[in-house]
C-alpha atoms as a PDB file:
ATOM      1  CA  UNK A   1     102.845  96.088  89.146  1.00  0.00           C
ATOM      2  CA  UNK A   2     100.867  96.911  86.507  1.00  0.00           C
ATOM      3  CA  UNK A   3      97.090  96.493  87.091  1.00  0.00           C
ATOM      4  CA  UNK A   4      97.738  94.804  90.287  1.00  0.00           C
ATOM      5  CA  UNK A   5      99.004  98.201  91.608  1.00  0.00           C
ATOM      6  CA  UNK A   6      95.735  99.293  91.358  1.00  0.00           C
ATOM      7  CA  UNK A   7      94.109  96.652  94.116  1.00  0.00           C
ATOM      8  CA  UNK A   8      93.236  97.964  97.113  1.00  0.00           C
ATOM      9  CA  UNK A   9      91.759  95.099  98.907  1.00  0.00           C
ATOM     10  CA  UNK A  10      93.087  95.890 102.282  1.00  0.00           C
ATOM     11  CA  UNK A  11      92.222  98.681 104.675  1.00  0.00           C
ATOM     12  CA  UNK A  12      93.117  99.446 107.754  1.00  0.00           C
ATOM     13  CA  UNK A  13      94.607  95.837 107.977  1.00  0.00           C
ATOM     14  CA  UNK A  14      91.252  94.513 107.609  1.00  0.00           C
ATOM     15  CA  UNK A  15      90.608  92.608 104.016  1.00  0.00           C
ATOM     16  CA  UNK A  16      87.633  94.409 102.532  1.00  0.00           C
ATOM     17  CA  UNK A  17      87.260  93.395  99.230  1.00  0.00           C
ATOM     18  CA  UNK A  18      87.622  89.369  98.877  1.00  0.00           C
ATOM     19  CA  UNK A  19      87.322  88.838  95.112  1.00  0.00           C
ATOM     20  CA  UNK A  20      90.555  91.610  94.817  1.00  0.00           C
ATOM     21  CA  UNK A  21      92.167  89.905  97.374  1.00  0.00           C
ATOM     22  CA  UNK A  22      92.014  86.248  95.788  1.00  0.00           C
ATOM     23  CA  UNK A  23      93.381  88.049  92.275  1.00  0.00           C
ATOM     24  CA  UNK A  24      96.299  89.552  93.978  1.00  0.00           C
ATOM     25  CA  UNK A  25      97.464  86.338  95.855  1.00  0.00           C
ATOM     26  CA  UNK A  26      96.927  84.581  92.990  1.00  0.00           C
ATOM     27  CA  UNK A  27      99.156  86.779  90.870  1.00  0.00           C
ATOM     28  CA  UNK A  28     101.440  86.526  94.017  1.00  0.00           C
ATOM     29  CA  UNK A  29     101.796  82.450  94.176  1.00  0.00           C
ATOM     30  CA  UNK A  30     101.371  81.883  90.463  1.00  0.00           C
ATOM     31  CA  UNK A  31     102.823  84.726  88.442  1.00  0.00           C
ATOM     32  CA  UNK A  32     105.723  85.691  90.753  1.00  0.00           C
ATOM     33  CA  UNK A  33     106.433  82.695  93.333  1.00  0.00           C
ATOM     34  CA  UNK A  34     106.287  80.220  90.145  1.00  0.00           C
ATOM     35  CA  UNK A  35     103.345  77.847  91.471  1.00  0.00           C
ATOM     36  CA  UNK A  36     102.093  75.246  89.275  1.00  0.00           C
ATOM     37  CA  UNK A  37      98.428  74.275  88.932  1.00  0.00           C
ATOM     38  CA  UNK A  38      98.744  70.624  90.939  1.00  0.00           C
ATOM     39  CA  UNK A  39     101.611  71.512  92.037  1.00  0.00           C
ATOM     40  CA  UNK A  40     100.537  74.245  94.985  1.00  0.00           C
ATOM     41  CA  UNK A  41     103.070  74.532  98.674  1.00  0.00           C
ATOM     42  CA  UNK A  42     102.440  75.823 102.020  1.00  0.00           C
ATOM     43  CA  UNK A  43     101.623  79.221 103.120  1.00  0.00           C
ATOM     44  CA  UNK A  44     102.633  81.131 105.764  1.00  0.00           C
ATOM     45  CA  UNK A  45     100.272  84.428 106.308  1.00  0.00           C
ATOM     46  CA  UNK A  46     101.654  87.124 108.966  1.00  0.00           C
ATOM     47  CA  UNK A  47      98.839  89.550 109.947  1.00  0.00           C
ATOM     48  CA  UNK A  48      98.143  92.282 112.703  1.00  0.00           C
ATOM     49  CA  UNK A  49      96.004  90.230 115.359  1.00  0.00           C
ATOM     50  CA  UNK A  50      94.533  93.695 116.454  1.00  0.00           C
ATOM     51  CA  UNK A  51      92.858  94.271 113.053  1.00  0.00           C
ATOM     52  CA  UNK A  52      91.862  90.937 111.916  1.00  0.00           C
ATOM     53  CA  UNK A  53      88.635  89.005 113.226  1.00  0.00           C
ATOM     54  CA  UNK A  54      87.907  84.909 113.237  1.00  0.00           C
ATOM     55  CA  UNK A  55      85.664  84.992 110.463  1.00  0.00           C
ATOM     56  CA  UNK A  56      88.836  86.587 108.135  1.00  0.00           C
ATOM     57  CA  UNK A  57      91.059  84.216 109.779  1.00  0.00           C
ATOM     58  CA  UNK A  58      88.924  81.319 108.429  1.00  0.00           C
ATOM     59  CA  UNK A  59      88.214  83.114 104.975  1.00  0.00           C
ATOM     60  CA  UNK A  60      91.695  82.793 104.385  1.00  0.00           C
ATOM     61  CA  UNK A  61      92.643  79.420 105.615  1.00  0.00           C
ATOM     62  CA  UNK A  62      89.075  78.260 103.127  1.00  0.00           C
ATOM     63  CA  UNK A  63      90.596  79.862 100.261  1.00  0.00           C
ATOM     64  CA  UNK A  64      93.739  78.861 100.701  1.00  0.00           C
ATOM     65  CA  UNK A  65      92.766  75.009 100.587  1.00  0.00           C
ATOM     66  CA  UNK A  66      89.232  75.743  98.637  1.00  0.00           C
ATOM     67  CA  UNK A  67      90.771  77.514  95.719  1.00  0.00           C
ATOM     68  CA  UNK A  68      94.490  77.597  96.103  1.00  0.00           C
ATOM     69  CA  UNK A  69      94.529  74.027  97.231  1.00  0.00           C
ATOM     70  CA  UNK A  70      97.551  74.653  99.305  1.00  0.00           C
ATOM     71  CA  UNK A  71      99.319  71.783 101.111  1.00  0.00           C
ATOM     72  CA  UNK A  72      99.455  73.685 104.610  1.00  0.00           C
ATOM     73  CA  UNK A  73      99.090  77.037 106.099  1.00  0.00           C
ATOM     74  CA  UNK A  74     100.798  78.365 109.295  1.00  0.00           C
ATOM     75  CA  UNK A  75      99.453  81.981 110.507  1.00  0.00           C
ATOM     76  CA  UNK A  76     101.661  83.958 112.592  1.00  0.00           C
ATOM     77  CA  UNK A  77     101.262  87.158 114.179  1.00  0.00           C
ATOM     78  CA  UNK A  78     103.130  90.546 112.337  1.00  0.00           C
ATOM     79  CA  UNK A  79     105.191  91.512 115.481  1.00  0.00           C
ATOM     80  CA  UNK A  80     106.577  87.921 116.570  1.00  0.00           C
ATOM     81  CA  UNK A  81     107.760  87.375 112.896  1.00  0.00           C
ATOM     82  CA  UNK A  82     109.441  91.084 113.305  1.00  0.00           C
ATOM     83  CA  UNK A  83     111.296  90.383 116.099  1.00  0.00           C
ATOM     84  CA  UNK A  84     112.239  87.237 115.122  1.00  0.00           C
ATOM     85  CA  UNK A  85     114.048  88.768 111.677  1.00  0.00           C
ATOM     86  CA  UNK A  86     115.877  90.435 114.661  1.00  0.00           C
ATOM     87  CA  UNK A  87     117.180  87.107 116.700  1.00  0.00           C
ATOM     88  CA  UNK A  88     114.867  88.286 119.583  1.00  0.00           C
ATOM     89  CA  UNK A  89     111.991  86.406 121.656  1.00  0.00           C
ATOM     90  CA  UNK A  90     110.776  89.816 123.428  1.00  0.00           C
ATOM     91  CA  UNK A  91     110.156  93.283 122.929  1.00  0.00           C
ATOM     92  CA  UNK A  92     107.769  95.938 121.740  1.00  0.00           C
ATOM     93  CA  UNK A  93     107.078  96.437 117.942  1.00  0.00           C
ATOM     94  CA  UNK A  94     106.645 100.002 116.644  1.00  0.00           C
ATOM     95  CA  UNK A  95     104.644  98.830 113.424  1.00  0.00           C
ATOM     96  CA  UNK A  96     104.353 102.096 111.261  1.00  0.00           C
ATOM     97  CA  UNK A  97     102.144 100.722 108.439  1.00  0.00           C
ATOM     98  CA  UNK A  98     100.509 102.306 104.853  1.00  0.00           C
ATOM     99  CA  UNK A  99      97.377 102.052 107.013  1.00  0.00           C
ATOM    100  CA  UNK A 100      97.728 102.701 110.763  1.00  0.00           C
ATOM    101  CA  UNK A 101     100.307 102.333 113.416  1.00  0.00           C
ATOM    102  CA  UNK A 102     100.219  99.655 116.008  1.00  0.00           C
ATOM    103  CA  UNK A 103     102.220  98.684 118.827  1.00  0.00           C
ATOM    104  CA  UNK A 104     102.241  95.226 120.407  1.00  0.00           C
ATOM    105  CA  UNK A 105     104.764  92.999 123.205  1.00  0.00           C
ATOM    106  CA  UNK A 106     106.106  89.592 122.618  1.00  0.00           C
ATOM    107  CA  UNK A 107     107.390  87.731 125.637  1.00  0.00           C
ATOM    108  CA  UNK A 108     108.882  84.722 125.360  1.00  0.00           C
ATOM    109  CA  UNK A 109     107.499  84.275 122.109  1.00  0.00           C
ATOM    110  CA  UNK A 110     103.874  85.254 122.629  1.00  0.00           C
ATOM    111  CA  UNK A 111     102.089  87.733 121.714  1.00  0.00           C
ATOM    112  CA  UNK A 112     100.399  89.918 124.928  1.00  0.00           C
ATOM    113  CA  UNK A 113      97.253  90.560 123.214  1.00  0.00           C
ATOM    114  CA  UNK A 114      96.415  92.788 125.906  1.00  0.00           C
ATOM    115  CA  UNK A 115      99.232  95.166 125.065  1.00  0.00           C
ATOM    116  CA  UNK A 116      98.078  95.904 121.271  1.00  0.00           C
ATOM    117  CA  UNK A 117      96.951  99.327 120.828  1.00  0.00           C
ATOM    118  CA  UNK A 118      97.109 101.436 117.519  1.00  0.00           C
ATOM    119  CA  UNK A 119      96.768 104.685 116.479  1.00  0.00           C
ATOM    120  CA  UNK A 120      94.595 106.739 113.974  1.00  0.00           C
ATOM    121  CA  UNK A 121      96.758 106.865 111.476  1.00  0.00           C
ATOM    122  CA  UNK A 122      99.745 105.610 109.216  1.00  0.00           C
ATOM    123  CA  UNK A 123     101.823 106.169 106.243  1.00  0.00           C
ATOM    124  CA  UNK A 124      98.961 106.521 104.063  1.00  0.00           C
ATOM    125  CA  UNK A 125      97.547 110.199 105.724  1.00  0.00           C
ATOM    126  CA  UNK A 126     101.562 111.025 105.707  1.00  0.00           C
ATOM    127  CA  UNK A 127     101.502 110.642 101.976  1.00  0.00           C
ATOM    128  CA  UNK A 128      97.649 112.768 102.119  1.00  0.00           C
ATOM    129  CA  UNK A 129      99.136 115.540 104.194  1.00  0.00           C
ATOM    130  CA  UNK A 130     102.579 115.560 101.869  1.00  0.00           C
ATOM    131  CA  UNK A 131     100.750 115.545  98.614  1.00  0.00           C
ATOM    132  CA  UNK A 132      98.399 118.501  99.650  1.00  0.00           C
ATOM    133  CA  UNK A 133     101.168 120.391 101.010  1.00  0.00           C
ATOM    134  CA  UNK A 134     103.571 119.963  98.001  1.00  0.00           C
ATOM    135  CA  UNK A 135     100.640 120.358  95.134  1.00  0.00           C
ATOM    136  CA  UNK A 136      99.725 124.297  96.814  1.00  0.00           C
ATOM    137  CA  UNK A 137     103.584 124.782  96.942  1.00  0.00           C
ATOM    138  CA  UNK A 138     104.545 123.860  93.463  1.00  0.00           C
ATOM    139  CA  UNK A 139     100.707 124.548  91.482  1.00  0.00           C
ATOM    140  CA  UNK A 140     100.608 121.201  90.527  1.00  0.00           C
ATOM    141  CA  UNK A 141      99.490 117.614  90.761  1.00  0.00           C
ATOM    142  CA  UNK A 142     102.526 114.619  90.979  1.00  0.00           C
ATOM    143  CA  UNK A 143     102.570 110.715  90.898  1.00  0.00           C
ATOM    144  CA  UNK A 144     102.237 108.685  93.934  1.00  0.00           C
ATOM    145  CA  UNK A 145     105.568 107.426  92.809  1.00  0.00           C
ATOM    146  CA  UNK A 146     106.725 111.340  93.187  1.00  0.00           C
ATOM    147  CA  UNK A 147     105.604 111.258  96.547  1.00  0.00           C
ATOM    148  CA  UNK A 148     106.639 107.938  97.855  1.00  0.00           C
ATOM    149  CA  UNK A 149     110.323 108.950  96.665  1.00  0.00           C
ATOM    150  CA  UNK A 150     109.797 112.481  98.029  1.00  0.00           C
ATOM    151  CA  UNK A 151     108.294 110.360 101.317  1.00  0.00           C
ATOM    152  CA  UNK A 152     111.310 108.358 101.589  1.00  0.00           C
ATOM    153  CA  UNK A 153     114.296 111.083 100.637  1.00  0.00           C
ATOM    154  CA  UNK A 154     113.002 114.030 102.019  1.00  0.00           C
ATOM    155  CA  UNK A 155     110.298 113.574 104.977  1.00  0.00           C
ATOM    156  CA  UNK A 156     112.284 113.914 108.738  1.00  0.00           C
ATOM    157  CA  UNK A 157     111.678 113.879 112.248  1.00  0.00           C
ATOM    158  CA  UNK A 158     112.911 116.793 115.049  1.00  0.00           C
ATOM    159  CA  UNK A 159     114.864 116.147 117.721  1.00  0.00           C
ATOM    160  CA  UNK A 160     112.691 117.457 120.395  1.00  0.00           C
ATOM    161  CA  UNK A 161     109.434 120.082 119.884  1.00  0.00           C
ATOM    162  CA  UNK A 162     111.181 122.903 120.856  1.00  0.00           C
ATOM    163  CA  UNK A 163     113.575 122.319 118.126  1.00  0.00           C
ATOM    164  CA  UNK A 164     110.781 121.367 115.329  1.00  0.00           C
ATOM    165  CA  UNK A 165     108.971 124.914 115.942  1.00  0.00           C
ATOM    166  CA  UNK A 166     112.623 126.304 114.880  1.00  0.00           C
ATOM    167  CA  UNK A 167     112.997 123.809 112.736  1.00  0.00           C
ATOM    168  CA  UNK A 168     109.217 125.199 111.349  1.00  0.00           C
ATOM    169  CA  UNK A 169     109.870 129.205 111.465  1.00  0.00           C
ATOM    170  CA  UNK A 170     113.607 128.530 109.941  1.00  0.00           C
ATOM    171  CA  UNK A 171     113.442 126.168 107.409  1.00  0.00           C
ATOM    172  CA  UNK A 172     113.640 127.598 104.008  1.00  0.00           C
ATOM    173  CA  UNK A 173     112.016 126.052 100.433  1.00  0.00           C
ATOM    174  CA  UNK A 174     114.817 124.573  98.776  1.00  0.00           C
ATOM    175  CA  UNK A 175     114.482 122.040  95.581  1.00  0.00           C
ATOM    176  CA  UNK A 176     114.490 118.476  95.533  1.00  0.00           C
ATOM    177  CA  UNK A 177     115.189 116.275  92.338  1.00  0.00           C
ATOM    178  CA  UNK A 178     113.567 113.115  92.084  1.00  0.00           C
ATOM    179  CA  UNK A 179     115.049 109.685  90.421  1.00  0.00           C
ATOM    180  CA  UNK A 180     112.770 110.328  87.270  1.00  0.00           C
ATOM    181  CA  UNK A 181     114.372 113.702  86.562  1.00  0.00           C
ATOM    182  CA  UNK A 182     111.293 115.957  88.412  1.00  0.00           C
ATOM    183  CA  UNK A 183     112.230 118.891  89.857  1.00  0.00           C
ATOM    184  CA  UNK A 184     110.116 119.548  93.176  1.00  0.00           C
ATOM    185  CA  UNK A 185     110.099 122.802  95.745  1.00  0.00           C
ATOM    186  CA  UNK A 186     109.984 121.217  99.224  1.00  0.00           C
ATOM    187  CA  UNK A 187     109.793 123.362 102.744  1.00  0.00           C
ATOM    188  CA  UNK A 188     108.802 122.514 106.189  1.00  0.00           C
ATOM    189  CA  UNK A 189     106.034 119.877 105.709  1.00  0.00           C
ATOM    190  CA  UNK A 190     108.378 117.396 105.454  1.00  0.00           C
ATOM    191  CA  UNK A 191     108.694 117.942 108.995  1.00  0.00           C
ATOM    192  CA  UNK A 192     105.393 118.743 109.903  1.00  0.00           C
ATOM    193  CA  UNK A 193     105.011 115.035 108.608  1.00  0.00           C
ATOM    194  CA  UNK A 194     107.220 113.428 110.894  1.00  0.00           C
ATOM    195  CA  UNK A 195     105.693 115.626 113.903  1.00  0.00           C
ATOM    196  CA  UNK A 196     102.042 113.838 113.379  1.00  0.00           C
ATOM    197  CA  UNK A 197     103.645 110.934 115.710  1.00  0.00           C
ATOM    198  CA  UNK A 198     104.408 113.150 118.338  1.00  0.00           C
ATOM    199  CA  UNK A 199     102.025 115.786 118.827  1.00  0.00           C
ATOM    200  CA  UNK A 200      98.980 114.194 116.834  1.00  0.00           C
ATOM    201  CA  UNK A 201      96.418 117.315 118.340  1.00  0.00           C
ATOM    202  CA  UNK A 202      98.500 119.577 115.774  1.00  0.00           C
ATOM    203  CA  UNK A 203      97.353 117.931 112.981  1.00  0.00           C
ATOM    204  CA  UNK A 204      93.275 117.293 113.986  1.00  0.00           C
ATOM    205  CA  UNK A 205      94.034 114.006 115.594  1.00  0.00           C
ATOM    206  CA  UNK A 206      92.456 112.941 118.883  1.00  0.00           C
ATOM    207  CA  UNK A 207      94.564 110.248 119.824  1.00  0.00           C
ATOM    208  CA  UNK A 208      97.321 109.483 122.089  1.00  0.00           C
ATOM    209  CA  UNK A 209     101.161 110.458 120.265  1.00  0.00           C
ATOM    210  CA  UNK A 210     103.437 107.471 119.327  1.00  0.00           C
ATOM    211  CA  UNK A 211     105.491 107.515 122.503  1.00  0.00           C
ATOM    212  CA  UNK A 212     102.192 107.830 124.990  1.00  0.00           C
ATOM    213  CA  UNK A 213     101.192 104.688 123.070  1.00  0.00           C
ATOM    214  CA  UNK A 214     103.990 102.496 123.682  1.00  0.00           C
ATOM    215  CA  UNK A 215     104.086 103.125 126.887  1.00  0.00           C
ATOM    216  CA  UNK A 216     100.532 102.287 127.286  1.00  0.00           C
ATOM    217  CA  UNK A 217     101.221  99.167 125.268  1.00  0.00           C
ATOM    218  CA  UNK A 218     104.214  98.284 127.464  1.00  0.00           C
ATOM    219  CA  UNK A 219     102.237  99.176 130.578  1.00  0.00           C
ATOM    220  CA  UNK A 220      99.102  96.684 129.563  1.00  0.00           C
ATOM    221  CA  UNK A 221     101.061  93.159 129.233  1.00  0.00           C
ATOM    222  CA  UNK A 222      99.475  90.461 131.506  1.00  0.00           C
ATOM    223  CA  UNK A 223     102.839  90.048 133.187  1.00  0.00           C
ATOM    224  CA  UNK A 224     103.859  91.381 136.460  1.00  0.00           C
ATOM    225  CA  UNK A 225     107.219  90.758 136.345  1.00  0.00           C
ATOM    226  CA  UNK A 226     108.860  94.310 136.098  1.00  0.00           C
ATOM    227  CA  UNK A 227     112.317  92.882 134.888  1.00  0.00           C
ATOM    228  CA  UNK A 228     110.285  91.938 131.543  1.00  0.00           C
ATOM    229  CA  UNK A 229     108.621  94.904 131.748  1.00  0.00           C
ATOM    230  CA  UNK A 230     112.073  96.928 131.933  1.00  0.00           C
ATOM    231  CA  UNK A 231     112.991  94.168 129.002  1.00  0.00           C
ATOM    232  CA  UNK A 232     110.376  95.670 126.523  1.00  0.00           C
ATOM    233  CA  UNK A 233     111.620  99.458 127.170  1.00  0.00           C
ATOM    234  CA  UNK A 234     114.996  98.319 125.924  1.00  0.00           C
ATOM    235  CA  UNK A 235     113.698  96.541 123.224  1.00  0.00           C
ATOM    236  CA  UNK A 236     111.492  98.217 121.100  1.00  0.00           C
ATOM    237  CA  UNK A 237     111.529  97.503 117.459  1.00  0.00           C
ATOM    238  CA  UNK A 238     110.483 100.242 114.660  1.00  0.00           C
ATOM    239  CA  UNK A 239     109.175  98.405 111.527  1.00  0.00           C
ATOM    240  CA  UNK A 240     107.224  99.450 108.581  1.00  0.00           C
ATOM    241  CA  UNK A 241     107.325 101.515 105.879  1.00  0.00           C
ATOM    242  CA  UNK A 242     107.690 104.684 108.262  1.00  0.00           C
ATOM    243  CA  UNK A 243     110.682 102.765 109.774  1.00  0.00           C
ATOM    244  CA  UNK A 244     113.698 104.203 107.833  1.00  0.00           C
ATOM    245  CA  UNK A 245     112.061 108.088 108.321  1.00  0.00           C
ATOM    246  CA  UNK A 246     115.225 110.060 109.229  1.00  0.00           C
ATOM    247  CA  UNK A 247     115.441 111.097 113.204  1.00  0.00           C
ATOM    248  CA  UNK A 248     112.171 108.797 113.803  1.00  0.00           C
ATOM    249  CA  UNK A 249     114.219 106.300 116.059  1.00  0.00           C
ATOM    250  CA  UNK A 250     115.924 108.905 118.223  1.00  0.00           C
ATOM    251  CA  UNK A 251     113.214 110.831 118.544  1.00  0.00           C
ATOM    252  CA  UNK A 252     111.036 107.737 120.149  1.00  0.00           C
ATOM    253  CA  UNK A 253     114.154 106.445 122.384  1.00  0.00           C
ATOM    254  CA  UNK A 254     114.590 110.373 123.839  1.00  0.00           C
ATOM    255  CA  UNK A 255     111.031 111.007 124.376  1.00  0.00           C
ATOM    256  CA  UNK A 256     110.827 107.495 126.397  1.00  0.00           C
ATOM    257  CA  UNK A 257     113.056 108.036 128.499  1.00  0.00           C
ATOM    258  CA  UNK A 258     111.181 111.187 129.680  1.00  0.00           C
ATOM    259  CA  UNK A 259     108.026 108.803 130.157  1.00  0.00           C
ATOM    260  CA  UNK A 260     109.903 105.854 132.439  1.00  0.00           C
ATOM    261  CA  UNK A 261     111.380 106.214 135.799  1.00  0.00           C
ATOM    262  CA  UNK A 262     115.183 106.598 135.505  1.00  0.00           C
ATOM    263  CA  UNK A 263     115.741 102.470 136.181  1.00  0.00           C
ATOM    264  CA  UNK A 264     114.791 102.069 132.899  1.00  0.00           C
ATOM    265  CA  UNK A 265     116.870 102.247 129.810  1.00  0.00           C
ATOM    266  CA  UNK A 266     114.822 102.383 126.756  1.00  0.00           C
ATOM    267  CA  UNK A 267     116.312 101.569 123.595  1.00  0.00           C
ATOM    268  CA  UNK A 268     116.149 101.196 119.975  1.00  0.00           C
ATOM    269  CA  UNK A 269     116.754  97.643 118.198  1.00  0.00           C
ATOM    270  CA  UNK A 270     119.352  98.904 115.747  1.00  0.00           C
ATOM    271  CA  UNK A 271     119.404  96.624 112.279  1.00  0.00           C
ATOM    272  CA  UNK A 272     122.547  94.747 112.342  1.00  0.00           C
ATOM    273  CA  UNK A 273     125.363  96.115 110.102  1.00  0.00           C
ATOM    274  CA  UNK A 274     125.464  93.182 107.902  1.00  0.00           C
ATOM    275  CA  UNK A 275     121.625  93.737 106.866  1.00  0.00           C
ATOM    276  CA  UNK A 276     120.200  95.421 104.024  1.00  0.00           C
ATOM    277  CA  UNK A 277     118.361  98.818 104.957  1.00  0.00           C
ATOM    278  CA  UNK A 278     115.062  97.632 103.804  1.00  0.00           C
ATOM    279  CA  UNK A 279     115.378  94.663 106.197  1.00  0.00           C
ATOM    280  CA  UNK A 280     113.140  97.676 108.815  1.00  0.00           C
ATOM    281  CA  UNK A 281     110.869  97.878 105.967  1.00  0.00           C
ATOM    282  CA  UNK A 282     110.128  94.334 105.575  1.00  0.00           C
ATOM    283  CA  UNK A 283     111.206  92.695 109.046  1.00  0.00           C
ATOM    284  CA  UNK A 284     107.576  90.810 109.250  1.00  0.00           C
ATOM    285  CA  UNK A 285     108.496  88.628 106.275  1.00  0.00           C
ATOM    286  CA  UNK A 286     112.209  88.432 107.092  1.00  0.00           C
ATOM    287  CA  UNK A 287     111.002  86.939 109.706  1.00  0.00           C
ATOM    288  CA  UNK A 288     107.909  84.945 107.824  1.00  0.00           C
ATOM    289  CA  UNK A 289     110.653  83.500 105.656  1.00  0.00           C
ATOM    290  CA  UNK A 290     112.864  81.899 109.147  1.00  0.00           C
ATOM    291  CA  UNK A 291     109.685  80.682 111.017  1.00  0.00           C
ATOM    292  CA  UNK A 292     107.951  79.101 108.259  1.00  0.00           C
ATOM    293  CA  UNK A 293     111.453  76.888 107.252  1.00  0.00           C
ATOM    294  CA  UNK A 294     110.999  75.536 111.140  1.00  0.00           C
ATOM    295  CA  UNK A 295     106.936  75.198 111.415  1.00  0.00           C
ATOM    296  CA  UNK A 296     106.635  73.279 107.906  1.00  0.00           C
ATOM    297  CA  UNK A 297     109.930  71.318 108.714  1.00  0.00           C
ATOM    298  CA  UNK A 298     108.325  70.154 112.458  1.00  0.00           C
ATOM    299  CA  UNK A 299     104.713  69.981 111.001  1.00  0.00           C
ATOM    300  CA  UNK A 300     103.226  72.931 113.142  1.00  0.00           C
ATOM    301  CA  UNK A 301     101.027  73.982 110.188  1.00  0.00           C
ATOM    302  CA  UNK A 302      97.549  73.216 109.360  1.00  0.00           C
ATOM    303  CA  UNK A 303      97.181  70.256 106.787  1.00  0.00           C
ATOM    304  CA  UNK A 304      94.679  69.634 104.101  1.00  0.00           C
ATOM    305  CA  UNK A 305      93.848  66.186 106.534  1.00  0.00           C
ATOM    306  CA  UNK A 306      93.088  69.087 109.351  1.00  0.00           C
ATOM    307  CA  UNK A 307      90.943  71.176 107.324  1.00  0.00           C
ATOM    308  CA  UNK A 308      88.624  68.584 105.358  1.00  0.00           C
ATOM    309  CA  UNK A 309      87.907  67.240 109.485  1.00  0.00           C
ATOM    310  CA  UNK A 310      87.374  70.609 111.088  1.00  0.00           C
ATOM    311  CA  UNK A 311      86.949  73.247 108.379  1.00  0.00           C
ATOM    312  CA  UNK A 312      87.726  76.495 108.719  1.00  0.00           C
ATOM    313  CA  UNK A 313      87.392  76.789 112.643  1.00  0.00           C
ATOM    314  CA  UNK A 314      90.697  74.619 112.651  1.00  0.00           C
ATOM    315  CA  UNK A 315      92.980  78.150 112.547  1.00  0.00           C
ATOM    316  CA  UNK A 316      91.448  79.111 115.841  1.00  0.00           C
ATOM    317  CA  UNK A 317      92.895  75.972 117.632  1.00  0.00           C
ATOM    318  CA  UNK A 318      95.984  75.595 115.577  1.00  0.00           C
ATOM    319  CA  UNK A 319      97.831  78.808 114.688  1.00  0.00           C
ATOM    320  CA  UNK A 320     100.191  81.199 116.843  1.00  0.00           C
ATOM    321  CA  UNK A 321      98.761  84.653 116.877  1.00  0.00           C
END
């Protein structure tokens, strides 16, 4: 909002720029959350284990009590707080960030560290690829609000390969009116998008598609039992802001199948009927919002009495990533 929009202090998943960082959580707690100087609560921070590092882990939990002077913080990992949202222990989390994919197991709660793998790219070089595509179409430059609603309404995934090269030598420009009123020509790069997850060589990528990397995910979990293992196929969880993407779900469940041995079932976790179609979007802090009402209630969290006798070093010992 406003000049907050502008922040990038994040890449990748990785916090790069500190100072940025403290001014948008500040905004966050004080501006929009309501906090009161004296007044500060507990904190629960959900982030990708696979792209953060010990020294940001203890950044955080310092200037959380150091300048926020929180009463607790709890850090949980992204894909346990997504599955959660969903009632579920175990599975395999498709997260399709602005940044980069990853994909990570949970069994029984815990994360399989071993399992997380991510690829090369996200939602931000689908709104790159888009926005070139759509500025040589039209002649023109648009908003990133443009593209983000042209993202959302109008970007699709194939059924199979054979039917997105059809879908590529068939598909005629057509026009697309945006909620502001803007008028846009749109043609097959919309699905040329969607087709970076499956054949990623295409599109200058050398890296594994989306499917090829769940499987190796699934395939890397320290546990031997297969059941579990067959568990995970059946439960795998798309989340993210590339998680509502029209045909993206069907498209992973089919091309699993063709990747495990016919014993296996994988499936889709399907959002519930009675939740809102963002809850994909935002399952992580869906999820956030359950745990953290049970670890503050049972006094999981880090205190301010934990921090000023260990430090910072206390979120290695006492947090659930």
């Amino acid at each position: 909002k406003g000049e907050y929009a502008e922040l990038g202090p994040i890449q990748d998943g990785v916090i790069c720029d500190w100072d940025s960082m403290e001014v948008l959580w500040h905004y966050i707690l004080y501006e929009q959350l309501g906090w009161e100087k004296g007044e500060e609560e507990t904190v629960l921070i959900s982030e990708r284990v696979l792209s953060s590092s010990k020294l940001q882990r203890e950044l955080m939990t310092q200037i959380m009590f150091e300048k926020f002077n929180t009463k607790g913080v709890y850090m949980a990992d992204q894909a346990r707080l997504s599955l959660g949202s969903y009632g579920k222990v175990s599975g395999c989390v498709v997260d399709i960030g602005h940044g980069k994919m990853g994909v990570s197991c949970v069994v029984d709660g815990q994360l399989q560290q071993p399992s997380s793998e991510s690829l090369l790219f996200g939602g931000e070089e689908f709104t790159q690829f888009l926005r070139e595509a759509v500025q040589r179409r039209n002649g023109r430059q648009y908003t990133e609000k443009n593209l983000a609603d042209l993202k959302h309404d109008c970007m699709e995934v194939c059924s199979s390969a054979q039917a997105y090269l059809s879908e590529c030598e068939s598909r005629e420009e057509r026009e697309h009116d945006l909620p502001d009123g803007t008028t846009i020509k749109v043609g097959k790069e919309f699905v040329q998008a969607g087709e970076m997850c499956f054949q990623p060589h295409r599109f200058g990528y050398k890296c594994m598609s989306l499917v090829d990397v769940i499987q190796t995910s699934i395939s890397h979990t320290s546990i031997a039992d297969l059941n579990m293992k067959r568990l995970l196929t059946e439960s795998v969880l798309i989340t993210g802001c590339g998680s509502v993407v029209k045909g993206l779900e069907q498209r992973v469940q089919t091309e699993l199948r063709k990747l495990f041995p016919p014993s296996y079932n994988p499936s889709i976790l399907r959002r519930p009927e009675y939740m809102p179609v963002t809850v994909p979007m935002h399952s992580a802090w869906v999820g956030g919002f359950i745990e953290a009402k049970l670890a503050f209630s049972q006094n999981q969290h880090i205190t301010k009495y934990d921090y000023d006798e260990y430090g910072p070093s206390i979120v290695h010992r006492k947090t659930f990533l």
